[in-house]
C-alpha atoms as a PDB file:
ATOM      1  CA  UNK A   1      84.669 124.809 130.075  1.00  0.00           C
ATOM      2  CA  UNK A   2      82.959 124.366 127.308  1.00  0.00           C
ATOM      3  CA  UNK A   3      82.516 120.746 127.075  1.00  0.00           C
ATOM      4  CA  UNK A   4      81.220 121.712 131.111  1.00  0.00           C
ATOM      5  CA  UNK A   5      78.663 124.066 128.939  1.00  0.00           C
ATOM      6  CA  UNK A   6      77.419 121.663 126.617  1.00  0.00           C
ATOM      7  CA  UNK A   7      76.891 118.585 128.965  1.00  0.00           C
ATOM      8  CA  UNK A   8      74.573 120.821 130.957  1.00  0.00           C
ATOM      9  CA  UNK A   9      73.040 122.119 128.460  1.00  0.00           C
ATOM     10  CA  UNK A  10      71.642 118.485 126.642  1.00  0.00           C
ATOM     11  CA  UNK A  11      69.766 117.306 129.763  1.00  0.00           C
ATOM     12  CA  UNK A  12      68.113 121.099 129.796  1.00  0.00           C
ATOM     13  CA  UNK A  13      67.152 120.935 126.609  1.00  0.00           C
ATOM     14  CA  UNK A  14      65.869 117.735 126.997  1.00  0.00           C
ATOM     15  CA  UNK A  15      63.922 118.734 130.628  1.00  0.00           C
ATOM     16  CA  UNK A  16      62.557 122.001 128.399  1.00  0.00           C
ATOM     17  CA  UNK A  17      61.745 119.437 125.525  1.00  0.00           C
ATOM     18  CA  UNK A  18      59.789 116.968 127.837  1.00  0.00           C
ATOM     19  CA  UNK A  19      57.988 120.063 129.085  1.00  0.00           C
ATOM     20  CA  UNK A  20      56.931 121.367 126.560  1.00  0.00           C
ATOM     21  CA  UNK A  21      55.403 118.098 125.505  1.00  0.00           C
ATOM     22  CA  UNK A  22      53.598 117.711 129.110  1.00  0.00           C
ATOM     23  CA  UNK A  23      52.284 120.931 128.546  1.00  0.00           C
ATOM     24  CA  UNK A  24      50.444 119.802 124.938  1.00  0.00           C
ATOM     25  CA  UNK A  25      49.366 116.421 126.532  1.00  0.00           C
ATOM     26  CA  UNK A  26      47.775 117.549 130.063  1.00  0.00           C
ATOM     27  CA  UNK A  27      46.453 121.159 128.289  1.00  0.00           C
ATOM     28  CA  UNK A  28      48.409 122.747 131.215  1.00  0.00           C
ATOM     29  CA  UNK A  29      49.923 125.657 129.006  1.00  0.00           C
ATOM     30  CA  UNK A  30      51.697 127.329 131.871  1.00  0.00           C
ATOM     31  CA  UNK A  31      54.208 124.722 131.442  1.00  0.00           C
ATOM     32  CA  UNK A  32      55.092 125.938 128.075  1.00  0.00           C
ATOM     33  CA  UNK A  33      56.682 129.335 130.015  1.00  0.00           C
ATOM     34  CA  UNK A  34      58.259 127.328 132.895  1.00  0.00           C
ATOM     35  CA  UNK A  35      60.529 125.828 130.269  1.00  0.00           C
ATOM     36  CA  UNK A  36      61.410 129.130 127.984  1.00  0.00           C
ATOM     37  CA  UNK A  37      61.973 130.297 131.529  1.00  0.00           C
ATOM     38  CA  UNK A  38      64.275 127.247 132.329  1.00  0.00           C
ATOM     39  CA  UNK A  39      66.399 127.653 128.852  1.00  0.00           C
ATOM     40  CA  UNK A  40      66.962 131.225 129.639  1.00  0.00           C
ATOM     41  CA  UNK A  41      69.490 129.921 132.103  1.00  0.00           C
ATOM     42  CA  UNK A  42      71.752 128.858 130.011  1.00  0.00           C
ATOM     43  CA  UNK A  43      72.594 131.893 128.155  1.00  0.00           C
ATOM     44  CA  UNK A  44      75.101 133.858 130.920  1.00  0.00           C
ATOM     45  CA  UNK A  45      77.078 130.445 130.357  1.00  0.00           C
ATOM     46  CA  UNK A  46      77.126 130.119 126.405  1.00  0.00           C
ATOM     47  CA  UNK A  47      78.087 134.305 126.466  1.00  0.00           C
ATOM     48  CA  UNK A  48      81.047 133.675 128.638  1.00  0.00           C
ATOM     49  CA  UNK A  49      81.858 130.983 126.709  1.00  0.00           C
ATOM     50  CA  UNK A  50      82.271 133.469 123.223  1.00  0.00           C
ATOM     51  CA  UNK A  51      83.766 135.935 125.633  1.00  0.00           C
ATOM     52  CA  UNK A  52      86.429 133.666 126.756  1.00  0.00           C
ATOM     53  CA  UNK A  53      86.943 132.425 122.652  1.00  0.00           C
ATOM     54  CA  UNK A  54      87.366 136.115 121.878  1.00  0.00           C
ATOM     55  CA  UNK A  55      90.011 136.596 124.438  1.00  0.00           C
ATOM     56  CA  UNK A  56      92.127 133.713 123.158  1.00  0.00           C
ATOM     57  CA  UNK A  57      91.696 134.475 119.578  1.00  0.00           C
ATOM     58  CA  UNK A  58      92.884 137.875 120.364  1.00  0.00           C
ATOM     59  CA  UNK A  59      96.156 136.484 123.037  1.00  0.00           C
ATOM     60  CA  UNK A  60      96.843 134.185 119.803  1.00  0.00           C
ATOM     61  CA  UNK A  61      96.673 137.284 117.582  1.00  0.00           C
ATOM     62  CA  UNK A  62      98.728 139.514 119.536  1.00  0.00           C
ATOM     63  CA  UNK A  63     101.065 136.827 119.923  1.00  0.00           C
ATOM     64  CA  UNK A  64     101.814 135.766 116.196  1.00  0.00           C
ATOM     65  CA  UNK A  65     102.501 140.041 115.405  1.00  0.00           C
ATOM     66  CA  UNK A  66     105.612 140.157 117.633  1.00  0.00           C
END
């Protein structure tokens, strides 16, 4: 899952990046919020991500007591 996260995430960043850039170049500054609104979509996926590393810490934890 997480290697699922991250290779999704490098060509967003990299879309957000070129964006960005377009934005400076053309003076078309609306751009600019398309891509913080674009990188927003990542975040439900990098939060179940630590949810899912908390759950297994905690199975491994529970598991090492008995």
């Amino acid at each position: 899952m997480k290697n699922t996260v991250i290779s999704i995430a490098i060509p967003m960043v990299i879309a957000c990046l070129t964006l960005v850039y377009l934005s400076v170049k053309t003076k078309n500054y609306a751009l600019i919020a398309v891509a913080m609104g674009s990188s927003i979509t990542m975040l439900p996926g990098f939060v179940s991500i630590s949810a899912i590393d908390n759950e297994i810490k905690k199975r491994n934890h529970t598991h090492t007591l008995k």
